[in-house]
C-alpha atoms as a PDB file:
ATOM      1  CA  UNK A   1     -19.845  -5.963   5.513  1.00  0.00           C
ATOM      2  CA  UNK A   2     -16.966  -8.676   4.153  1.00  0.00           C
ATOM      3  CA  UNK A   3     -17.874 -11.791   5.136  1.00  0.00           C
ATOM      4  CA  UNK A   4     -13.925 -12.559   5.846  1.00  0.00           C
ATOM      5  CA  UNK A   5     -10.944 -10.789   7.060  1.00  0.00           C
ATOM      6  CA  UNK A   6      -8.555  -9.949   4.411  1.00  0.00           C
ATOM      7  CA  UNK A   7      -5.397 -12.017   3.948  1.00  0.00           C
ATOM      8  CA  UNK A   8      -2.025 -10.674   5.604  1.00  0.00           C
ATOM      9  CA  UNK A   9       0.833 -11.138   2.960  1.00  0.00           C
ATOM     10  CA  UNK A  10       4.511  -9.655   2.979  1.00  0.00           C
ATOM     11  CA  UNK A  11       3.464  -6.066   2.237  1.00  0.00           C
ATOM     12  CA  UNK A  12       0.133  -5.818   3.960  1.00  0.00           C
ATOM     13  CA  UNK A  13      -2.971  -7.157   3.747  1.00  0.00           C
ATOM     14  CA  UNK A  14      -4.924  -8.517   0.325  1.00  0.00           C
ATOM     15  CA  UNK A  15      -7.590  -6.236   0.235  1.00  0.00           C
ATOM     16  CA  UNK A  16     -10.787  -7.752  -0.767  1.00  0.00           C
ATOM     17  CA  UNK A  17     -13.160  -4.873  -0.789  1.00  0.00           C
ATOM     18  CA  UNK A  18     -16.609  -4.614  -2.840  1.00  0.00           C
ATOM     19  CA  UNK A  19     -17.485  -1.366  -2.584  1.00  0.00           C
ATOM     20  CA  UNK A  20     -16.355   2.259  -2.608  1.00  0.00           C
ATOM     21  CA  UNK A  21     -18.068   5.726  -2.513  1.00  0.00           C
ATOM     22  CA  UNK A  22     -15.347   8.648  -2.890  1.00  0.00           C
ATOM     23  CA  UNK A  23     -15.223  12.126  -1.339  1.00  0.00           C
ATOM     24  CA  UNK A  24     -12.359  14.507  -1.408  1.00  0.00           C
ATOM     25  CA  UNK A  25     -11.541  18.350  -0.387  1.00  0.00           C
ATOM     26  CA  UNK A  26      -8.615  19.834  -2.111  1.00  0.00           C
ATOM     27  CA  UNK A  27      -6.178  22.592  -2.058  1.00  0.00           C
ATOM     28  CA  UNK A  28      -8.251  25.953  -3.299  1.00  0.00           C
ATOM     29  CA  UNK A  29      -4.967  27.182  -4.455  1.00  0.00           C
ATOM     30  CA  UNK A  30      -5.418  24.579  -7.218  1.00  0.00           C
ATOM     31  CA  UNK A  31      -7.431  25.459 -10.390  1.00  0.00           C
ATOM     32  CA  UNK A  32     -10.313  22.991 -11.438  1.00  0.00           C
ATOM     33  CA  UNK A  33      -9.253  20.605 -14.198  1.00  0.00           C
ATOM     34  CA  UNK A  34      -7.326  17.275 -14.751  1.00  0.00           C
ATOM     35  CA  UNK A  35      -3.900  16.443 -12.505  1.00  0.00           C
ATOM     36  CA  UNK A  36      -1.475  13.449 -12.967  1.00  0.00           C
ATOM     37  CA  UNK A  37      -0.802  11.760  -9.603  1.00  0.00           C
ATOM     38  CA  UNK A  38       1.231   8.765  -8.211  1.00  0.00           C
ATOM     39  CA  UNK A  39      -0.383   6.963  -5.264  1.00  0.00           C
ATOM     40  CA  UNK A  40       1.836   6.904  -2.184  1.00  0.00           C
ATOM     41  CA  UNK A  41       0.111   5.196   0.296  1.00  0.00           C
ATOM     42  CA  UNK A  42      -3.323   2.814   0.836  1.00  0.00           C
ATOM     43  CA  UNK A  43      -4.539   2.380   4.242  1.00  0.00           C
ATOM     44  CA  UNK A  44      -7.876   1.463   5.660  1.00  0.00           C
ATOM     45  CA  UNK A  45      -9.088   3.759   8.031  1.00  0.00           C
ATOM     46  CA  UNK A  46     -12.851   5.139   9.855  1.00  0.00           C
ATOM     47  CA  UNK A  47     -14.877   7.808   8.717  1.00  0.00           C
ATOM     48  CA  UNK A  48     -15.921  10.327  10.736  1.00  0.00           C
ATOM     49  CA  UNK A  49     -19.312   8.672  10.980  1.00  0.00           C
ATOM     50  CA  UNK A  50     -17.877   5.663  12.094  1.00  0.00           C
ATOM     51  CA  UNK A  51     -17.876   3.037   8.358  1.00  0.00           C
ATOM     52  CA  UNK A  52     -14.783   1.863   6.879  1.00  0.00           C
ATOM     53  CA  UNK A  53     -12.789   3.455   4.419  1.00  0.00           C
ATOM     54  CA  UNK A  54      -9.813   3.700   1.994  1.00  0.00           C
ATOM     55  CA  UNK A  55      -7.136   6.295   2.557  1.00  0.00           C
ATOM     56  CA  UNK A  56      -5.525   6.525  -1.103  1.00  0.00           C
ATOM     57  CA  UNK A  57      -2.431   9.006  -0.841  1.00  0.00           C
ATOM     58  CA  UNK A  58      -1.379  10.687  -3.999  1.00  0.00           C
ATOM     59  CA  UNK A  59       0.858  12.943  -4.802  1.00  0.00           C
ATOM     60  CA  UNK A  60      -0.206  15.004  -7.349  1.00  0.00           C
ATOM     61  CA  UNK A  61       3.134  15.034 -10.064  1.00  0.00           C
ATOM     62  CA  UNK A  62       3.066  18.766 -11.525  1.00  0.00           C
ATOM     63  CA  UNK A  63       2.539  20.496  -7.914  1.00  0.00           C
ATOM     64  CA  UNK A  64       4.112  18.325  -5.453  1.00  0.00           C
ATOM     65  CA  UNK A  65       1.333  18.610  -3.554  1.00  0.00           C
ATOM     66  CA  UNK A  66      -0.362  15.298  -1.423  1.00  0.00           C
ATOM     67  CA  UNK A  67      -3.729  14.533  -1.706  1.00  0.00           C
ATOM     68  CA  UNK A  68      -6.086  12.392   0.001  1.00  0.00           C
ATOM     69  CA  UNK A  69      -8.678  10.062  -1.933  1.00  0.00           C
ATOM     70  CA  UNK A  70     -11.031   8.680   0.509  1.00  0.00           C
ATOM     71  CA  UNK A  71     -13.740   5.572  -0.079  1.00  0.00           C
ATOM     72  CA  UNK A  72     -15.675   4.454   2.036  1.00  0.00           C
ATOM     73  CA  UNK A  73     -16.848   0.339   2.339  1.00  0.00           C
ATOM     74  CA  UNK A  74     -20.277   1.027   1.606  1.00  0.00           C
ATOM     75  CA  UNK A  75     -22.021  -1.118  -0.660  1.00  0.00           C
ATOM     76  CA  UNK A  76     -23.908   0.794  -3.175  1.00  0.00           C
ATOM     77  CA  UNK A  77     -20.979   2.374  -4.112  1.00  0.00           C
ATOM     78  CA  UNK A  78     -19.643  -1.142  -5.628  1.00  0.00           C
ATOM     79  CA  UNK A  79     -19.739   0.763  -9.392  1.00  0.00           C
ATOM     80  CA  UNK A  80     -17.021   3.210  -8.203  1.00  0.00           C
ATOM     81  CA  UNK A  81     -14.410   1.240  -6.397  1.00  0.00           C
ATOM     82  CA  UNK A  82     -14.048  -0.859  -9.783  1.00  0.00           C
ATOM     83  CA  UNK A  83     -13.783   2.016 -11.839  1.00  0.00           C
ATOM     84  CA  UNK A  84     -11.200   3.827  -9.378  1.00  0.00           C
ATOM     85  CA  UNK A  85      -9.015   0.746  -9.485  1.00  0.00           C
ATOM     86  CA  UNK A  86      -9.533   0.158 -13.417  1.00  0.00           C
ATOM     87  CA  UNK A  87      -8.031   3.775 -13.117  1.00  0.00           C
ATOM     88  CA  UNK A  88      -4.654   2.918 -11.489  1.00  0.00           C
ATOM     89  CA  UNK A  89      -4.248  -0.375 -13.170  1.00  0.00           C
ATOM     90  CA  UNK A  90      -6.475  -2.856 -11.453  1.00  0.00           C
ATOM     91  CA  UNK A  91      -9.116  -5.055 -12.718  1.00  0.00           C
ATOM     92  CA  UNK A  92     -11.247  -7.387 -10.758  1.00  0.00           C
ATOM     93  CA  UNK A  93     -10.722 -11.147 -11.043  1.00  0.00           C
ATOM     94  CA  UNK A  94     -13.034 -13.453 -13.202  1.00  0.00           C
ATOM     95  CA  UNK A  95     -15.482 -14.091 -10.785  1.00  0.00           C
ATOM     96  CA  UNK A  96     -15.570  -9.920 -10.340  1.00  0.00           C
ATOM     97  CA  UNK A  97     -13.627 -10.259  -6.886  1.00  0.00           C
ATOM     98  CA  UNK A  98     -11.320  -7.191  -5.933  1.00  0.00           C
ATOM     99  CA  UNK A  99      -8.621  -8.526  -4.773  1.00  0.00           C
ATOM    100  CA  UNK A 100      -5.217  -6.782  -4.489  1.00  0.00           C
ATOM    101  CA  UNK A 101      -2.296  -5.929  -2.706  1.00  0.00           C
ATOM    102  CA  UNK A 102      -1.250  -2.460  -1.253  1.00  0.00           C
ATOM    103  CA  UNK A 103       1.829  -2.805  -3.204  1.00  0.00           C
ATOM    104  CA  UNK A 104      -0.476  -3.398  -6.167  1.00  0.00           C
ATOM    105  CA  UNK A 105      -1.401   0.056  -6.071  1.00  0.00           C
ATOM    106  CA  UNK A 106       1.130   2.042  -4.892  1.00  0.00           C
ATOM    107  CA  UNK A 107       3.542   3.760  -7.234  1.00  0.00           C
ATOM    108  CA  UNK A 108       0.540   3.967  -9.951  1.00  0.00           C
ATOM    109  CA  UNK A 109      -0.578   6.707 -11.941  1.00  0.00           C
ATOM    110  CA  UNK A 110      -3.970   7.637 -12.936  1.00  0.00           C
ATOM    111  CA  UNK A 111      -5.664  11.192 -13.812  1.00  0.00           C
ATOM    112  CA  UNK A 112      -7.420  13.160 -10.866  1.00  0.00           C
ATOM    113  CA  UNK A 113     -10.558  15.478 -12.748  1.00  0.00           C
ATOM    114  CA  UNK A 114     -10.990  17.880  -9.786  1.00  0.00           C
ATOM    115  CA  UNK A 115     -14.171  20.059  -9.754  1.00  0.00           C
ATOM    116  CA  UNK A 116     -15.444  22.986  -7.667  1.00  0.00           C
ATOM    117  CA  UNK A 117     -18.337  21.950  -5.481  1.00  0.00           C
ATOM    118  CA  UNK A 118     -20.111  23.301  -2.594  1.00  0.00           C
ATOM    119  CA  UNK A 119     -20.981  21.323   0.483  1.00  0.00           C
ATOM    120  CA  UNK A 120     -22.594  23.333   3.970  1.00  0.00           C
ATOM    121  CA  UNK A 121     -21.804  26.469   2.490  1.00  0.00           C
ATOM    122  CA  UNK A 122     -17.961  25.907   1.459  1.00  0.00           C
ATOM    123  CA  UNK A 123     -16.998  25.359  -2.068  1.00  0.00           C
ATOM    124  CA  UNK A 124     -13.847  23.702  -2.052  1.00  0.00           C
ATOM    125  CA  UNK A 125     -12.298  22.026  -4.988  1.00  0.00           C
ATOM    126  CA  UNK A 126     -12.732  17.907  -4.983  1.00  0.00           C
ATOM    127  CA  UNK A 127     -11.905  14.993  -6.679  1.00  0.00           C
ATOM    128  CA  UNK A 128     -15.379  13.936  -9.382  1.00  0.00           C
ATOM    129  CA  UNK A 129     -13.424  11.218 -11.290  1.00  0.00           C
ATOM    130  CA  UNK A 130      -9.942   9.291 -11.515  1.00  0.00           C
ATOM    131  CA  UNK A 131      -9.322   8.444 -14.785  1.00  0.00           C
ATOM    132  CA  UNK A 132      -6.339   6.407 -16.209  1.00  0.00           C
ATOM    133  CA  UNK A 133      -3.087   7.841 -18.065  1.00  0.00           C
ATOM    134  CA  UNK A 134      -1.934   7.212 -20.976  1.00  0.00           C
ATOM    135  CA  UNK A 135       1.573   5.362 -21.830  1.00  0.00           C
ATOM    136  CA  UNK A 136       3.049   9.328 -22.463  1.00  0.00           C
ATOM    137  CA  UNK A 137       2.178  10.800 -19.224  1.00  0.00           C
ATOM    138  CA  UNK A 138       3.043   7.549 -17.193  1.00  0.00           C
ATOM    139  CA  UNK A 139       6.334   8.033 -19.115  1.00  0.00           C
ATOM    140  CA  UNK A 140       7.188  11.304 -18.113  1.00  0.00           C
ATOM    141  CA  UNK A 141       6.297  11.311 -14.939  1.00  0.00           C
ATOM    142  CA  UNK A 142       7.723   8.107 -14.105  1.00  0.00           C
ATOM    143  CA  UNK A 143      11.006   7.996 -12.257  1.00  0.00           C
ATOM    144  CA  UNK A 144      11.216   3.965 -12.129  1.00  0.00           C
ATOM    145  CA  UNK A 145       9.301   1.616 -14.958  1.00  0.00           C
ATOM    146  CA  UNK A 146       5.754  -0.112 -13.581  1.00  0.00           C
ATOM    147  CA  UNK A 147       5.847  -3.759 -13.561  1.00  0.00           C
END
């Protein structure tokens, strides 16, 4: 639980969230391996058990295809949020706060390593790791430069 609400700024709020835990189903048409995305959208939302959680949008660059990251708030999952956001660009501050901007994040790259797993009987292809990209495959998938 934060012990404050987030600051509102011009494009939405300053997210200051410490921890993450990430679960995501897939497209079976796709083929397990590593996918360039773009992030097109961050929103906090509710799980379906009821905890906090980021909705990362991505679009993923080679299939045109959208794809949902979610992570939830919870707080043994600190380890993953920071390397998520090391992924796409962000590092936590000196004193190891995560604080950023929707804006921040959106219109970033990173690497999606997709995986077949099963889960009540299903195997579905989901995301195991986001990874970042290098200068190349920013480059050619990039339609405007990063700031």
């Amino acid at each position: 639980m934060l012990d404050h609400e987030p600051l509102i700024v011009d494009d939405g709020p300053l997210l200051d969230y410490d921890e993450l835990y990430e679960f995501e189903t897939i497209d079976d048409s796709l083929e397990p391996g590593c996918y360039v995305a773009v992030v097109t959208n961050l929103e906090t939302t509710e799980s379906s058990a009821g905890n906090k959680q980021f909705d990362i949008t991505c679009r993923l660059c080679e299939h045109d295809r959208t794809q949902h990251i979610w992570l939830s708030h919870l707080p043994a999952a600190r380890w993953r949020l920071v390397a998520v956001l090391k992924a796409f660009g962000i590092e936590p501050d000196t004193d190891g706060r995560l604080l950023f901007r929707r804006s921040d994040i959106v219109g970033k790259y990173a690497k999606l390593r997709l995986v077949n797993r099963t889960w009540q009987g299903r195997t579905t292809l989901q995301v195991d790791a986001v990874d970042p990209v290098t200068d190349a495959e920013r480059a050619r998938y990039s339609t405007t430069p990063e700031v």
